[in-house]
PDB file of N, CA and C in Angstrom:
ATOM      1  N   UNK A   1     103.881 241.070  79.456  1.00  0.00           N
ATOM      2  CA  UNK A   1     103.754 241.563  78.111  1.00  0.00           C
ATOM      3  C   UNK A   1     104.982 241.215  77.273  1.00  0.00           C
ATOM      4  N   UNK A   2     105.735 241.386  77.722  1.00  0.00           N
ATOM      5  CA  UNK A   2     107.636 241.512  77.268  1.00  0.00           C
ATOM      6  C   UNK A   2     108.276 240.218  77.883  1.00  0.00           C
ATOM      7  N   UNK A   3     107.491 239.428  78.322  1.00  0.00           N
ATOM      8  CA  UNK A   3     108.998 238.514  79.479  1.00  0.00           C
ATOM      9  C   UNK A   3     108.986 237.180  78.436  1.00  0.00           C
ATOM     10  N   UNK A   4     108.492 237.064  77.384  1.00  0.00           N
ATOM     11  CA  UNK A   4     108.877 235.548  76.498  1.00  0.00           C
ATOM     12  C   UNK A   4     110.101 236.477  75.228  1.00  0.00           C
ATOM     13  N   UNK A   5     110.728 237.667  75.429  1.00  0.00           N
ATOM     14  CA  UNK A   5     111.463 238.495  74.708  1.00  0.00           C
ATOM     15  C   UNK A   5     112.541 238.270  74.968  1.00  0.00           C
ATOM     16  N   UNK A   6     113.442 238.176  73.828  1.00  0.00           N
ATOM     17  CA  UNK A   6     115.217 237.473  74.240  1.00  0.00           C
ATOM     18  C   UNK A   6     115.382 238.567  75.050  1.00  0.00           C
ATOM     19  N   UNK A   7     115.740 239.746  75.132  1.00  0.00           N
ATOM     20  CA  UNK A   7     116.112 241.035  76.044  1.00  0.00           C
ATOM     21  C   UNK A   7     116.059 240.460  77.627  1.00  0.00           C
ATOM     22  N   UNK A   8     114.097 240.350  77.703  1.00  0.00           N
ATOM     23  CA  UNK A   8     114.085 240.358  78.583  1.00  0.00           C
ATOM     24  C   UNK A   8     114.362 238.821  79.710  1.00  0.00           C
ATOM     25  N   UNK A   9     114.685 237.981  79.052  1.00  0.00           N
ATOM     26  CA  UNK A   9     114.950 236.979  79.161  1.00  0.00           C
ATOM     27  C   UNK A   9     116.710 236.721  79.538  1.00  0.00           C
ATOM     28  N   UNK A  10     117.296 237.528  78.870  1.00  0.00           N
ATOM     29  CA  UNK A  10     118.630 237.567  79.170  1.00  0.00           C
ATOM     30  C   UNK A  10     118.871 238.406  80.528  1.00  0.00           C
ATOM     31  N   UNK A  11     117.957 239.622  80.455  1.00  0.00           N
ATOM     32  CA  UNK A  11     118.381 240.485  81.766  1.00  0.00           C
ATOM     33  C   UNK A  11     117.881 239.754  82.994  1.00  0.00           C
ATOM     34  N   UNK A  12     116.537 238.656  83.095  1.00  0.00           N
ATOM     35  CA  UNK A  12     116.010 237.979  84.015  1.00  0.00           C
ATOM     36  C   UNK A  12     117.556 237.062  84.807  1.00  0.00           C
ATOM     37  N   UNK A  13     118.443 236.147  83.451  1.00  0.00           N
ATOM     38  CA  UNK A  13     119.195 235.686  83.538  1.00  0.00           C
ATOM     39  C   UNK A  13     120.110 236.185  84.259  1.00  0.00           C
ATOM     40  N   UNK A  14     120.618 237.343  83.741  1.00  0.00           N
ATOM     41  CA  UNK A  14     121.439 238.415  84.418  1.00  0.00           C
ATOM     42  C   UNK A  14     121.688 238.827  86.031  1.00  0.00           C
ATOM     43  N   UNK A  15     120.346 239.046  86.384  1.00  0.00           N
ATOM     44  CA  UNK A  15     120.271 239.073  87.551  1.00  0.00           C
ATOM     45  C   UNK A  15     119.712 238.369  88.879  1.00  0.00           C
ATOM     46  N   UNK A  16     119.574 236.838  87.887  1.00  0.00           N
ATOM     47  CA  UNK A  16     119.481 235.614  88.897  1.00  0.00           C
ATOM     48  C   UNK A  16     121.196 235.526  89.119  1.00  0.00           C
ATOM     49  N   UNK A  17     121.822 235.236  88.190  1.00  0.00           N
ATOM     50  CA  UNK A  17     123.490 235.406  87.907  1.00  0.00           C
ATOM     51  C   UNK A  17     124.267 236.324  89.131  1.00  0.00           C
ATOM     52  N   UNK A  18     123.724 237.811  89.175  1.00  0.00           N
ATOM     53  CA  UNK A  18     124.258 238.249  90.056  1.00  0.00           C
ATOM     54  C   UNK A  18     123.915 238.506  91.678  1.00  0.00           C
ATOM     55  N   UNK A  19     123.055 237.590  91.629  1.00  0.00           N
ATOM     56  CA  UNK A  19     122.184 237.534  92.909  1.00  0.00           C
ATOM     57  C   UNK A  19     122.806 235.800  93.623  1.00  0.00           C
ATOM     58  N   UNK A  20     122.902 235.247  92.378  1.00  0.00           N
ATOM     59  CA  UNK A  20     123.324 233.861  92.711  1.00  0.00           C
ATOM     60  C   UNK A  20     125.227 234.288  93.632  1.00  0.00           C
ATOM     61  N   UNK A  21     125.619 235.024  92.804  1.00  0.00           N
ATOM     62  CA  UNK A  21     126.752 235.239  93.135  1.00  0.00           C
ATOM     63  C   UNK A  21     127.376 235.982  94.242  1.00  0.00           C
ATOM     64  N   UNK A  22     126.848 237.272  94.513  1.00  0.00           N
ATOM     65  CA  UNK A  22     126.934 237.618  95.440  1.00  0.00           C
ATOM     66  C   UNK A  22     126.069 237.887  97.034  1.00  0.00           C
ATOM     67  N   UNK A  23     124.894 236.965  96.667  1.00  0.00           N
ATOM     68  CA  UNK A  23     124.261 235.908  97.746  1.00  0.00           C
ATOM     69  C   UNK A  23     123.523 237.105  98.356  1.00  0.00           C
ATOM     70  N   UNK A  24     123.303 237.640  99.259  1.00  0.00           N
ATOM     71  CA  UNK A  24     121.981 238.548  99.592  1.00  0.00           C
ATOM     72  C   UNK A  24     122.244 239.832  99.422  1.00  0.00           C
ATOM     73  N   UNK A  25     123.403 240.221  99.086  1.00  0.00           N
ATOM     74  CA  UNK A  25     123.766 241.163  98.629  1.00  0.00           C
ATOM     75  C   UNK A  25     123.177 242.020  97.354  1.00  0.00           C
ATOM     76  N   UNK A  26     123.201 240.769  96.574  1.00  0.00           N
ATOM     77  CA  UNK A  26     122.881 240.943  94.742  1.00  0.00           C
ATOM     78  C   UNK A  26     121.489 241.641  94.906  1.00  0.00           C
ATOM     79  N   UNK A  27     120.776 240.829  95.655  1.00  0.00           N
ATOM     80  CA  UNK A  27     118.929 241.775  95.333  1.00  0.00           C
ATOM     81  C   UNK A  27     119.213 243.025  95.840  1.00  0.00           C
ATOM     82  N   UNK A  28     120.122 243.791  96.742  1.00  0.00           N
ATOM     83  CA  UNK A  28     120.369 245.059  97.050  1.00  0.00           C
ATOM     84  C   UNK A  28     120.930 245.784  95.878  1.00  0.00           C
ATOM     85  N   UNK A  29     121.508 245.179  94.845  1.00  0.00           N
ATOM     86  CA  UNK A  29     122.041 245.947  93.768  1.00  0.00           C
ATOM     87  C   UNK A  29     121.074 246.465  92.945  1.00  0.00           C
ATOM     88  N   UNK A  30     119.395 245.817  92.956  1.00  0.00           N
ATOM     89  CA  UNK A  30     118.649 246.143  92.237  1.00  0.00           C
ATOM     90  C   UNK A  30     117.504 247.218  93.063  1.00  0.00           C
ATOM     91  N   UNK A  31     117.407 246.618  94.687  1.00  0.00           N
ATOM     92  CA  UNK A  31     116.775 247.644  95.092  1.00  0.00           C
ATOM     93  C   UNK A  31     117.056 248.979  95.718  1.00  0.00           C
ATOM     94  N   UNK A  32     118.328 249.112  95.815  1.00  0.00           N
ATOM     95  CA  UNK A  32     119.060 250.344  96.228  1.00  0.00           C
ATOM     96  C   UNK A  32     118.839 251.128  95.377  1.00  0.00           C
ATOM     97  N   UNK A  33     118.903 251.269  94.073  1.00  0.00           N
ATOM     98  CA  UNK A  33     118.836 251.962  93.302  1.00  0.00           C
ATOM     99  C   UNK A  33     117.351 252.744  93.447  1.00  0.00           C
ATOM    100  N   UNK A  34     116.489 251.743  93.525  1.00  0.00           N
ATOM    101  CA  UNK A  34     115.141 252.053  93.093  1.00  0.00           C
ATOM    102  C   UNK A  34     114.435 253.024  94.588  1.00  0.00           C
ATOM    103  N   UNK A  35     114.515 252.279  95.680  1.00  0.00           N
ATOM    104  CA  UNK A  35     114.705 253.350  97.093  1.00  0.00           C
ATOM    105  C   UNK A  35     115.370 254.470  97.224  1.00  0.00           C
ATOM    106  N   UNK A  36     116.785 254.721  96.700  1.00  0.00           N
ATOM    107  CA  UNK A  36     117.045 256.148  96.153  1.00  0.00           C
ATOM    108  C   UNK A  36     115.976 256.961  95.327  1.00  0.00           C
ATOM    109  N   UNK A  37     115.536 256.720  94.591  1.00  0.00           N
ATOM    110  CA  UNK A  37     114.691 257.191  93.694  1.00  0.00           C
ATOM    111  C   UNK A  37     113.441 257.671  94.415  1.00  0.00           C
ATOM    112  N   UNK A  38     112.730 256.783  94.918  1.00  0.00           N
ATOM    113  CA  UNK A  38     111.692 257.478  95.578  1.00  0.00           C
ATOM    114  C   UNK A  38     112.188 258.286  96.770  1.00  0.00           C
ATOM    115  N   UNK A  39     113.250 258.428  97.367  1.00  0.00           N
ATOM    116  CA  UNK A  39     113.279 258.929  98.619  1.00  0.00           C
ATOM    117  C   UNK A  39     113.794 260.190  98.069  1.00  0.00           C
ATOM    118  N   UNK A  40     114.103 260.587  96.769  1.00  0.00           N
ATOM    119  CA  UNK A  40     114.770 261.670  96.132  1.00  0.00           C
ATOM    120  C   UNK A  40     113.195 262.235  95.861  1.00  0.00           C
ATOM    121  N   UNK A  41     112.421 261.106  95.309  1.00  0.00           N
ATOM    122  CA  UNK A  41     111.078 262.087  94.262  1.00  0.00           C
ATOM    123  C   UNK A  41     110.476 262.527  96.231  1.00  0.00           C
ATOM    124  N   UNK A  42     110.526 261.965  97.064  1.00  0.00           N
ATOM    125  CA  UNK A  42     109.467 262.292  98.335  1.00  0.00           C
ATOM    126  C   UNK A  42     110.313 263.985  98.762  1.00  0.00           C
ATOM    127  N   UNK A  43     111.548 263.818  98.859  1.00  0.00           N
ATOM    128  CA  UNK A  43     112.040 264.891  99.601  1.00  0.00           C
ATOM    129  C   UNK A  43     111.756 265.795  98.094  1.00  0.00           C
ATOM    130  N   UNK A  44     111.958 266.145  96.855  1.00  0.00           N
ATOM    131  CA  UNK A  44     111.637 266.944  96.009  1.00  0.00           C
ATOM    132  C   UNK A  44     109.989 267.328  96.095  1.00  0.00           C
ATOM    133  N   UNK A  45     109.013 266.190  96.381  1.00  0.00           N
ATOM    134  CA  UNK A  45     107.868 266.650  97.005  1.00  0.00           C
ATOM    135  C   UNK A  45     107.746 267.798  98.128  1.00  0.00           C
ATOM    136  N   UNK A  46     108.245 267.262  99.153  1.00  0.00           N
ATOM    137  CA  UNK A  46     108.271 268.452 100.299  1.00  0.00           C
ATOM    138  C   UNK A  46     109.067 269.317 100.007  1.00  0.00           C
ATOM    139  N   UNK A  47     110.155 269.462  99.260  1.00  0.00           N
ATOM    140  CA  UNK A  47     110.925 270.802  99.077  1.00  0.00           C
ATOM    141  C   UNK A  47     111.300 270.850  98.031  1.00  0.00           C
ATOM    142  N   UNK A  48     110.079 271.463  97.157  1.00  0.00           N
ATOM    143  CA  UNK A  48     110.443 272.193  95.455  1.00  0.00           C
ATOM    144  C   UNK A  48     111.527 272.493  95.600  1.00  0.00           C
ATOM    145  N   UNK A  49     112.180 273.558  96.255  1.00  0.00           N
ATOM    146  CA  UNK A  49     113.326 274.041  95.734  1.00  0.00           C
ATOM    147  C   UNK A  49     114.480 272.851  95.723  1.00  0.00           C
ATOM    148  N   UNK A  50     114.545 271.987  96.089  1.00  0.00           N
ATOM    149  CA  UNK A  50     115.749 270.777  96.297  1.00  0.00           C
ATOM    150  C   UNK A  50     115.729 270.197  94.707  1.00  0.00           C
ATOM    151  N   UNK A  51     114.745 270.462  93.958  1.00  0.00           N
ATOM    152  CA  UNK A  51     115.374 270.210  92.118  1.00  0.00           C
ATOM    153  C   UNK A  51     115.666 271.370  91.946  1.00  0.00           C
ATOM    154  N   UNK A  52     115.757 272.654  91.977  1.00  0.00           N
ATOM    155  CA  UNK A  52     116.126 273.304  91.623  1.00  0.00           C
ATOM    156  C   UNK A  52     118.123 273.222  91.891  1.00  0.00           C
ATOM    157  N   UNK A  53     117.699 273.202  93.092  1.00  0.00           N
ATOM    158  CA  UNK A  53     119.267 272.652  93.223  1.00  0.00           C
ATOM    159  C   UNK A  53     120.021 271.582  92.938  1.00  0.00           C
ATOM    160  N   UNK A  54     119.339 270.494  93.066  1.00  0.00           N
ATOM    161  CA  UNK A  54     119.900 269.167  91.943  1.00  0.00           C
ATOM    162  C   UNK A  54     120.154 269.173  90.570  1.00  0.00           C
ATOM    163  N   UNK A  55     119.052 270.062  90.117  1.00  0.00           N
ATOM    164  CA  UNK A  55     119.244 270.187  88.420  1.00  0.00           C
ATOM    165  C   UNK A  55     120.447 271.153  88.235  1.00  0.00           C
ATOM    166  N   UNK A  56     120.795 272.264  89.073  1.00  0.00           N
ATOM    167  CA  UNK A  56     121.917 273.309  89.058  1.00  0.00           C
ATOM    168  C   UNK A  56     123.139 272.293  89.035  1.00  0.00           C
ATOM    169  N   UNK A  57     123.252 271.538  90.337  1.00  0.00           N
ATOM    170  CA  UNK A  57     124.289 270.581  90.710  1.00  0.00           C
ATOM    171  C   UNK A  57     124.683 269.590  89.474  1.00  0.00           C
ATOM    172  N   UNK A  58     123.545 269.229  88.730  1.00  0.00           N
ATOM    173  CA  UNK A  58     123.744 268.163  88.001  1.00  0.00           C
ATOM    174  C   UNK A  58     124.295 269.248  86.365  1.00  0.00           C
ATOM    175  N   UNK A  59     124.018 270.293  86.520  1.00  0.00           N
ATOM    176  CA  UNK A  59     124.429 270.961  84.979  1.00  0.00           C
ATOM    177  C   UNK A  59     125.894 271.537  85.333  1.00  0.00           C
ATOM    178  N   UNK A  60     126.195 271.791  86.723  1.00  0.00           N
ATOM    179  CA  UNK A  60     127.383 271.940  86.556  1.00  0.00           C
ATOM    180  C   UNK A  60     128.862 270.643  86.504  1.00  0.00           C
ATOM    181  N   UNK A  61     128.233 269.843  87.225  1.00  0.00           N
ATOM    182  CA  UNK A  61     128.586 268.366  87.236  1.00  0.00           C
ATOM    183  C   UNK A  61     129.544 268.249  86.091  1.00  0.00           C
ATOM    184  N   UNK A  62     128.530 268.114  84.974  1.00  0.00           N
ATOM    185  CA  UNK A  62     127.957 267.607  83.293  1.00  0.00           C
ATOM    186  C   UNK A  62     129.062 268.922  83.001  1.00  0.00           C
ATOM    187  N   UNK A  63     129.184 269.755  83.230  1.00  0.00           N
ATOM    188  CA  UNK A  63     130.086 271.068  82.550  1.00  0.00           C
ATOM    189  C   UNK A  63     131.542 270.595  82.754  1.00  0.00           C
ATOM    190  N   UNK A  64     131.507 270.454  84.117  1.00  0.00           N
ATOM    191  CA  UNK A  64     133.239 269.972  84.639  1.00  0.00           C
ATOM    192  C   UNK A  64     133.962 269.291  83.928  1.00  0.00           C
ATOM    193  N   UNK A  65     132.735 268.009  83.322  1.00  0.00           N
ATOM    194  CA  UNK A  65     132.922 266.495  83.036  1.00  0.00           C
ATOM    195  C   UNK A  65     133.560 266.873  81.188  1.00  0.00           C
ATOM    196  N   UNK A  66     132.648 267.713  80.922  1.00  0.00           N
ATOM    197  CA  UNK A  66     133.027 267.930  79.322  1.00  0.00           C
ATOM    198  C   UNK A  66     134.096 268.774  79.307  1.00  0.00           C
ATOM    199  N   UNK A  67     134.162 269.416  80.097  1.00  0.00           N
ATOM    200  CA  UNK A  67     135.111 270.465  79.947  1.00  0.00           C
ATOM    201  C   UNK A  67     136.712 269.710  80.006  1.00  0.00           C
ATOM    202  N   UNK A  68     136.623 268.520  81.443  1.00  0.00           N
ATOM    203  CA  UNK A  68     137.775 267.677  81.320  1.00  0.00           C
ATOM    204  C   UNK A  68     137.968 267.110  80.090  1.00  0.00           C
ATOM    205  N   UNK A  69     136.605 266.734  79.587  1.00  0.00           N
ATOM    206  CA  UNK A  69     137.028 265.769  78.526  1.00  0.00           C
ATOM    207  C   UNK A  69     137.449 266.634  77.604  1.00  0.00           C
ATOM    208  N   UNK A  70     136.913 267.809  77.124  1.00  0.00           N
ATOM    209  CA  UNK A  70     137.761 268.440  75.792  1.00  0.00           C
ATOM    210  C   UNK A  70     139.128 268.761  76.461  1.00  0.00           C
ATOM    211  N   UNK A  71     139.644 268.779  77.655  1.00  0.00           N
ATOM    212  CA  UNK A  71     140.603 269.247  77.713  1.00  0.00           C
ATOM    213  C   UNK A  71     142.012 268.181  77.569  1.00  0.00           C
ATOM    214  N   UNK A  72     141.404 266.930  78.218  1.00  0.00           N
ATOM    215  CA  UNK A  72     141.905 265.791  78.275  1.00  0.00           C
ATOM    216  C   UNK A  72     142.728 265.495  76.575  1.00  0.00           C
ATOM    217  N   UNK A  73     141.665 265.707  75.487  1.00  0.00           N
ATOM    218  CA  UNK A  73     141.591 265.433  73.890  1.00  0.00           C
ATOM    219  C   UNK A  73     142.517 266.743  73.457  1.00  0.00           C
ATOM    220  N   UNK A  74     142.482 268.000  73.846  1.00  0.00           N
ATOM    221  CA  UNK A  74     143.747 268.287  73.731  1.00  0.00           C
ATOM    222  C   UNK A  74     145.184 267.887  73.447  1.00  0.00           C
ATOM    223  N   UNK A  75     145.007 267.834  75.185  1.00  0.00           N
ATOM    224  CA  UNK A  75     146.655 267.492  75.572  1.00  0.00           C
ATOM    225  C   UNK A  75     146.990 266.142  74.795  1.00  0.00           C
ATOM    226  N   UNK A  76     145.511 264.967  74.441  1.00  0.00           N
ATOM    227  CA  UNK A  76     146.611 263.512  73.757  1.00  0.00           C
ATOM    228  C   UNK A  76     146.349 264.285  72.034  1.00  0.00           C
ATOM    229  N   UNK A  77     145.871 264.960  71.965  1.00  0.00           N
ATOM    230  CA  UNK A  77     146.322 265.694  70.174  1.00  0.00           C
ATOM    231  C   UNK A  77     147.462 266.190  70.105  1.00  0.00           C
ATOM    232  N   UNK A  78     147.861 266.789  71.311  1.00  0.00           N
ATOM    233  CA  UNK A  78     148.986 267.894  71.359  1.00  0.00           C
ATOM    234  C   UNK A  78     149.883 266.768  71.161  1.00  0.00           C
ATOM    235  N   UNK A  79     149.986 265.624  72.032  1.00  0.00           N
ATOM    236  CA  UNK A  79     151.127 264.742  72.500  1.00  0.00           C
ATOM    237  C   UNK A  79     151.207 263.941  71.514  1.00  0.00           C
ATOM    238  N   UNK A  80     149.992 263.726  70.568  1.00  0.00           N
ATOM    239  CA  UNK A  80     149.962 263.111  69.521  1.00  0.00           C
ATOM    240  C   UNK A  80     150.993 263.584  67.835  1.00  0.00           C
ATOM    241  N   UNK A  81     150.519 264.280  68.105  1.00  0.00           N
ATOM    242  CA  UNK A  81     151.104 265.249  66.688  1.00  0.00           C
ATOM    243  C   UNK A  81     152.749 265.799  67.449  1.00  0.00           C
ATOM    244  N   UNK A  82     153.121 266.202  68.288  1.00  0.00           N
ATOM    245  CA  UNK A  82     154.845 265.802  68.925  1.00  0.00           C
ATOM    246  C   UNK A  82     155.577 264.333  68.992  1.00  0.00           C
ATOM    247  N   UNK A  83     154.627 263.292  68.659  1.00  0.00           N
ATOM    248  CA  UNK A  83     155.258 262.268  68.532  1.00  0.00           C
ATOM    249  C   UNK A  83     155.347 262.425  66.613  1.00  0.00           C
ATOM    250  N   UNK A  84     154.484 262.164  66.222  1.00  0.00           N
ATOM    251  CA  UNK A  84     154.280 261.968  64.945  1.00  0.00           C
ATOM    252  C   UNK A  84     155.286 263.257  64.414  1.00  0.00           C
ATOM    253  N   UNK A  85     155.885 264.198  64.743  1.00  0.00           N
ATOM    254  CA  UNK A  85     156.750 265.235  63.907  1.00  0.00           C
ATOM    255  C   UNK A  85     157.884 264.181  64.460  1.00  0.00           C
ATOM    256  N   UNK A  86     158.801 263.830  65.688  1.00  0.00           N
ATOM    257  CA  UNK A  86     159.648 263.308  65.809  1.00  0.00           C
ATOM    258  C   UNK A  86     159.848 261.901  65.181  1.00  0.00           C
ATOM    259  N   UNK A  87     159.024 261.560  64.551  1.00  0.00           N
ATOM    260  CA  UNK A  87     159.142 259.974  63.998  1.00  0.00           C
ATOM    261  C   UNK A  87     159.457 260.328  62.167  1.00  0.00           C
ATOM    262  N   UNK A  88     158.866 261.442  61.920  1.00  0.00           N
ATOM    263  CA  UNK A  88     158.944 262.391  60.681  1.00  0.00           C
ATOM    264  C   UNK A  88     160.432 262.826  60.438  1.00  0.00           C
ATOM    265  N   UNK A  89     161.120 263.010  61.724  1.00  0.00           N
ATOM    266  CA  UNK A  89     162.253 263.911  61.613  1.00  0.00           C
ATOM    267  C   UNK A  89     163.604 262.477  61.525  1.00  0.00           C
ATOM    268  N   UNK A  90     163.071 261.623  61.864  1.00  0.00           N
ATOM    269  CA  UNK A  90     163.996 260.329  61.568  1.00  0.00           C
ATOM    270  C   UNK A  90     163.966 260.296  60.455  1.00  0.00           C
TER     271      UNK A  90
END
């Protein structure tokens, strides 16, 4: 439907490129991913509760992650505006 599409034509490229390169390896970069996936949706089949706990895992994850990051944007504001008064005070 899509494969005479520059997109998809470039990503085809893409991953002849990285398949060429890292030789039998490369097609594992595309199907690893995708075998995770079903072996995640099969075991969430047999045990509902295992999203319940992935989705918990994954919201606290996502909390840690922002929380570093506002905290991170802090400290270079803080460090930011202590440079900028000492360059002021020259």
């Amino acid at each position: 439907m899509f494969t005479g599409q520059q997109s998809s034509v470039r990503f085809f490229r893409t991953g002849q490129r990285i398949s060429q390169q890292a030789g039998g390896f490369g097609r594992w970069l595309f199907i690893a991913p995708g075998l995770i996936l079903i072996l995640f949706g099969v075991a969430i089949l047999l045990w509902p509760e295992l999203l319940a706990y992935m989705v918990a895992g994954l919201f606290i994850a996502i909390g840690f992650s922002i929380t570093g990051w506002g905290w991170r944007l802090s400290q270079r504001r803080r460090n930011t505006s202590a440079r900028w008064q000492t360059i002021d005070e020259y």
